[in-house]
C-alpha atoms as a PDB file:
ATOM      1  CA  UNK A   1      -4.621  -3.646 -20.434  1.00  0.00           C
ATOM      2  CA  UNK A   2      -4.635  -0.861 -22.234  1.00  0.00           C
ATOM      3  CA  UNK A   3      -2.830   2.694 -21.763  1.00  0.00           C
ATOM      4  CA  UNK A   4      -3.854   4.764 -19.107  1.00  0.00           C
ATOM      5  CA  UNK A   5      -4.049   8.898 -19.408  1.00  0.00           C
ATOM      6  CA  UNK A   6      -1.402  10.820 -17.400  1.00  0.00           C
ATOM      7  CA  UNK A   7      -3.275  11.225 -13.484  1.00  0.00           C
ATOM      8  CA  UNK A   8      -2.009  12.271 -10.169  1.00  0.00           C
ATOM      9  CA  UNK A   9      -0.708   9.616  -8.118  1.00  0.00           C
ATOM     10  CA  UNK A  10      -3.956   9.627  -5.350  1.00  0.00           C
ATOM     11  CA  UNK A  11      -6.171   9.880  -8.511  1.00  0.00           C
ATOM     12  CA  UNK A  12      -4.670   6.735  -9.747  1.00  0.00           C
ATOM     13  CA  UNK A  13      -4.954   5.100  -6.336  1.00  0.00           C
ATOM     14  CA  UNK A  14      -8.623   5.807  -6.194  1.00  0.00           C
ATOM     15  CA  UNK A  15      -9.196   4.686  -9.485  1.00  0.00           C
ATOM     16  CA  UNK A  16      -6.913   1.042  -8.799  1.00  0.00           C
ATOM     17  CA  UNK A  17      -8.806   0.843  -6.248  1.00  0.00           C
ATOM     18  CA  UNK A  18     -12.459   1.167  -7.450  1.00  0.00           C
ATOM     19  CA  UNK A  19     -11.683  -0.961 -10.384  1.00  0.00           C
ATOM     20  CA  UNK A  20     -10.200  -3.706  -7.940  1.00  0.00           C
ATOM     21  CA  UNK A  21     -13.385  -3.151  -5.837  1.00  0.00           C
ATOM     22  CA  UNK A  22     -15.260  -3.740  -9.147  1.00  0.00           C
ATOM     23  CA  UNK A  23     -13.700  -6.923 -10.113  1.00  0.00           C
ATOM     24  CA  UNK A  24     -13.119  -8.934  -7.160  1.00  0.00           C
ATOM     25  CA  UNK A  25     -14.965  -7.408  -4.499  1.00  0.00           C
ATOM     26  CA  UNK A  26     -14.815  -5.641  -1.087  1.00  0.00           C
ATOM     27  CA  UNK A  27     -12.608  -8.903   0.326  1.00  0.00           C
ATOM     28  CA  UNK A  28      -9.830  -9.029  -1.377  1.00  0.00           C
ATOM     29  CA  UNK A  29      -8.982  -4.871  -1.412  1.00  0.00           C
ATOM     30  CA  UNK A  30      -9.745  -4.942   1.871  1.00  0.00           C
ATOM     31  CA  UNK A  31      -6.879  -7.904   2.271  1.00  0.00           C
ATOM     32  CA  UNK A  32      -4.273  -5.944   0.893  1.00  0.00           C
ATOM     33  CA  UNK A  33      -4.907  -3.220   2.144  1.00  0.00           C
ATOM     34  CA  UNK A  34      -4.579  -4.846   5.479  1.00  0.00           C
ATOM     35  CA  UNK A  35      -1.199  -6.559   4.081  1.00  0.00           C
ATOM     36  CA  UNK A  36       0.158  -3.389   3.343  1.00  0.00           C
ATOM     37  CA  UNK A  37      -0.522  -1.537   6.325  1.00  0.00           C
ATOM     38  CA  UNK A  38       1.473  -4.389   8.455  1.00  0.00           C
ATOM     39  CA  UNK A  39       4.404  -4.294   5.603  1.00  0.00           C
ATOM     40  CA  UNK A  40       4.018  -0.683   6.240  1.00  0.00           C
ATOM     41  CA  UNK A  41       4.146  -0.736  10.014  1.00  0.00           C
ATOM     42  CA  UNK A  42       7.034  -3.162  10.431  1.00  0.00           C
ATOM     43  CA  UNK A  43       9.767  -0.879   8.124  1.00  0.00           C
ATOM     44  CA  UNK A  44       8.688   1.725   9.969  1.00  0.00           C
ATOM     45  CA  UNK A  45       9.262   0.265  13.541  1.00  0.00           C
ATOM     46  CA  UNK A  46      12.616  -1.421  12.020  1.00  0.00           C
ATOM     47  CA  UNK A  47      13.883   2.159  10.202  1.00  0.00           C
ATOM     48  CA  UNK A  48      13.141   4.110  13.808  1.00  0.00           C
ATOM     49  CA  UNK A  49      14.730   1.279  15.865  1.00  0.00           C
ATOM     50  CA  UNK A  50      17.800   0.918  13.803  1.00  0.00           C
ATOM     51  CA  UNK A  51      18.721   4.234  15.673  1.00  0.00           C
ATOM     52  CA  UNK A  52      18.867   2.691  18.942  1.00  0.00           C
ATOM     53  CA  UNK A  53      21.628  -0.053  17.999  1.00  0.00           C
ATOM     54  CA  UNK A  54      24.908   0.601  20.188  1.00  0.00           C
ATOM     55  CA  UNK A  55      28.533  -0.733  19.049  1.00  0.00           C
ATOM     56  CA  UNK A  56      30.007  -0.694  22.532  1.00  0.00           C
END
């Protein structure tokens, strides 16, 4: 793999992405994309219920 120029982060996102879409198809982005919106959805329910934990 060879270097890659200096690009915004949501540049390089669209560009991972495309290439990944490229290579191995619609499936398998659409899979992670998928994983990482669950990942994404369960720290966020865990980091705004943490809040609610009493010590009494």
């Amino acid at each position: 793999m060879g270097h890659l120029p200096h690009l915004p982060a949501s540049a390089w996102l669209t560009e991972a992405a495309g290439a990944a879409a490229k290579e191995q198809g619609a499936g398998n982005l659409l899979r992670v994309v998928l994983i990482v919106m669950v990942l994404g959805s369960v720290l966020m329910a865990w980091f705004l219920l943490r809040g609610y934990k009493r010590d009494d």
